[in-house]
Protein backbone atom coordinates (compact mmCIF):
# COMPACT_ATOMS: atom_id res chain seq x y z
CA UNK A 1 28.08 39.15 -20.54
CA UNK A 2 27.13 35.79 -19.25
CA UNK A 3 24.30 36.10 -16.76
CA UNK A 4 21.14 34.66 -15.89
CA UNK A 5 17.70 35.13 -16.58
CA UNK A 6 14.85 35.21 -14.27
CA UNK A 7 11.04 35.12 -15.28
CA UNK A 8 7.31 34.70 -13.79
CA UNK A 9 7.23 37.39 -11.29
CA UNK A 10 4.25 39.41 -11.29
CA UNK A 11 1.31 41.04 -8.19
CA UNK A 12 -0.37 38.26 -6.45
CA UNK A 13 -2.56 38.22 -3.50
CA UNK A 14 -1.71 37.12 -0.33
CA UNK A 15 -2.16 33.17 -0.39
CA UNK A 16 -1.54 33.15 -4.06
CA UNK A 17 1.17 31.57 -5.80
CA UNK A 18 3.84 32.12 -8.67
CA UNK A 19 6.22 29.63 -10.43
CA UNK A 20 9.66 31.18 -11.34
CA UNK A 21 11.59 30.25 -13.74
CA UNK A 22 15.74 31.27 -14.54
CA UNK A 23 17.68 30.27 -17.40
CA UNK A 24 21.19 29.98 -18.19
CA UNK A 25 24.19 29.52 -20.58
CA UNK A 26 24.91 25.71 -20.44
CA UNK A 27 28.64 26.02 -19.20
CA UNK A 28 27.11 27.45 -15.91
CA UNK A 29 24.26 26.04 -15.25
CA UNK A 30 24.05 22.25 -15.99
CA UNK A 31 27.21 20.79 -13.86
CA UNK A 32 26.37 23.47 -11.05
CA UNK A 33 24.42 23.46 -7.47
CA UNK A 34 21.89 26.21 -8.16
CA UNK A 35 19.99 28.59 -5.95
CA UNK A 36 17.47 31.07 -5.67
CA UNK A 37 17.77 34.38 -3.69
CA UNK A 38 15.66 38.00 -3.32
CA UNK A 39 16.06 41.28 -2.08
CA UNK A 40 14.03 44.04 -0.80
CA UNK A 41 15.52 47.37 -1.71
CA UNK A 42 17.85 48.80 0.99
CA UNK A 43 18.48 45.13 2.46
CA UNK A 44 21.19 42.65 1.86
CA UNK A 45 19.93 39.29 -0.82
CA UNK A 46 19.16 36.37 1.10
CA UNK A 47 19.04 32.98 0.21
CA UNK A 48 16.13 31.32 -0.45
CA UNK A 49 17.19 27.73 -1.57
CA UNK A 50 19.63 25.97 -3.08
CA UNK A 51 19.50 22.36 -5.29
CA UNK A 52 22.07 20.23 -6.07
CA UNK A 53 23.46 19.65 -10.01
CA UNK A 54 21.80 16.44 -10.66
CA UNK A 55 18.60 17.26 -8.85
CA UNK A 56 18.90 15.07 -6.12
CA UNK A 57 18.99 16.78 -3.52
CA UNK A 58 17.31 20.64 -1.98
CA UNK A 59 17.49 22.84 0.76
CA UNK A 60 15.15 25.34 1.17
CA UNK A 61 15.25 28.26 4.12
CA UNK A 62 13.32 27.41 7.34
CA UNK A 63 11.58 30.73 7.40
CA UNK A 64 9.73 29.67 3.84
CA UNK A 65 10.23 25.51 3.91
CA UNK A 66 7.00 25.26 4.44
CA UNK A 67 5.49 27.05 1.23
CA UNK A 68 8.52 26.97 -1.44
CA UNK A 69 9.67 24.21 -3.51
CA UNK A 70 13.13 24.35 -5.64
CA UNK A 71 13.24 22.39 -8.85
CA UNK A 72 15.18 21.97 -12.01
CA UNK A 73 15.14 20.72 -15.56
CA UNK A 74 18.78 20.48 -16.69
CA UNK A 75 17.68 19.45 -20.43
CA UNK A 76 16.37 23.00 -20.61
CA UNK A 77 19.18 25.05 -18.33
CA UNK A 78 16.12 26.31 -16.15
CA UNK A 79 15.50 26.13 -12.48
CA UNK A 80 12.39 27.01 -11.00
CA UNK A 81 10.80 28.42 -7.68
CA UNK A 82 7.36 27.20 -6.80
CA UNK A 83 5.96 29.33 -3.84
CA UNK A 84 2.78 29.46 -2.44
CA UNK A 85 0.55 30.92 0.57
CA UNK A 86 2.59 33.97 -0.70
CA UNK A 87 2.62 36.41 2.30
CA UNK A 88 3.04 40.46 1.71
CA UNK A 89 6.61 39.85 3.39
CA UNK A 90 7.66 37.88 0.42
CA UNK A 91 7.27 41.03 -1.40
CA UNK A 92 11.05 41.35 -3.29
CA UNK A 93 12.96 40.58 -6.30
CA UNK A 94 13.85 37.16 -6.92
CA UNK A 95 17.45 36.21 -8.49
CA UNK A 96 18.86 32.75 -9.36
CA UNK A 97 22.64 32.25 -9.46
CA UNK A 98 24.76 29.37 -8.60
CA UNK A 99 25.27 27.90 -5.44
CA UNK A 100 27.25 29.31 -3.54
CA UNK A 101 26.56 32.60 -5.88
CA UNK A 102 29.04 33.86 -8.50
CA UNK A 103 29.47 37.71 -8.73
CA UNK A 104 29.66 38.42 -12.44
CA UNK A 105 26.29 36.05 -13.03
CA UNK A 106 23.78 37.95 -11.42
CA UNK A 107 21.30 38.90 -13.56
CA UNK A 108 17.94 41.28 -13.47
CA UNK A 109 16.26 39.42 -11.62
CA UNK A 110 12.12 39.30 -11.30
CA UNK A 111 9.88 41.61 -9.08
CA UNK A 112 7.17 39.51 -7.21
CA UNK A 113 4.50 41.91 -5.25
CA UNK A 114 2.64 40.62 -2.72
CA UNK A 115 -0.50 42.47 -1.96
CA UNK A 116 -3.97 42.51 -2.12
């Protein structure tokens, strides 16, 4: 099953900050926009941000524009999520996928807690 995989989630207090990380197969990562998402239990995912194949170009959410940052290294199929001033309503699991999101690549995904 071809999925991603997300990493560096973990408790942090609020202000703190975490680096994710997600890594894919090649064949759907490296020509693809990628993006970053999270859930709370018993909500919908939401997008977080999005960045374009070749790097160029992000968009991040308003509500969190001011304190995440979306990157990518396409030699190593991984795109990161740099957030900081982390807030207890940040408190979720964090997903990567393509952008827009492809069903059948969702993977685990990474808890990050949020409290002091």
């Amino acid at each position: 099953q071809v999925q991603f995989v997300e990493s560096g989630g973990g408790l942090v207090q609020p202000g703190g900050s975490l680096k994710l990380s997600c890594t894919g197969p090649e064949n759907i990562f490296k020509r693809f926009d990628m993006g970053w998402y999270r859930q709370v239990p018993g909500s919908e995912r939401d997008f977080l941000a999005a960045i374009a194949w070749s790097g160029t170009t992000t968009f991040i959410r308003e509500s969190v524009r001011d304190r995440f940052n979306i990157s990518r290294d396409n030699a190593k199929n991984t795109v990161y999520l740099q957030m900081d001033s982390l807030k207890s309503e940040d408190t979720a699991i964090y997903y990567c996928n393509n952008y827009p999101a492809a069903a059948d690549y969702w993977g685990q995904g990474t808890q990050v807690t949020v409290s002091s």
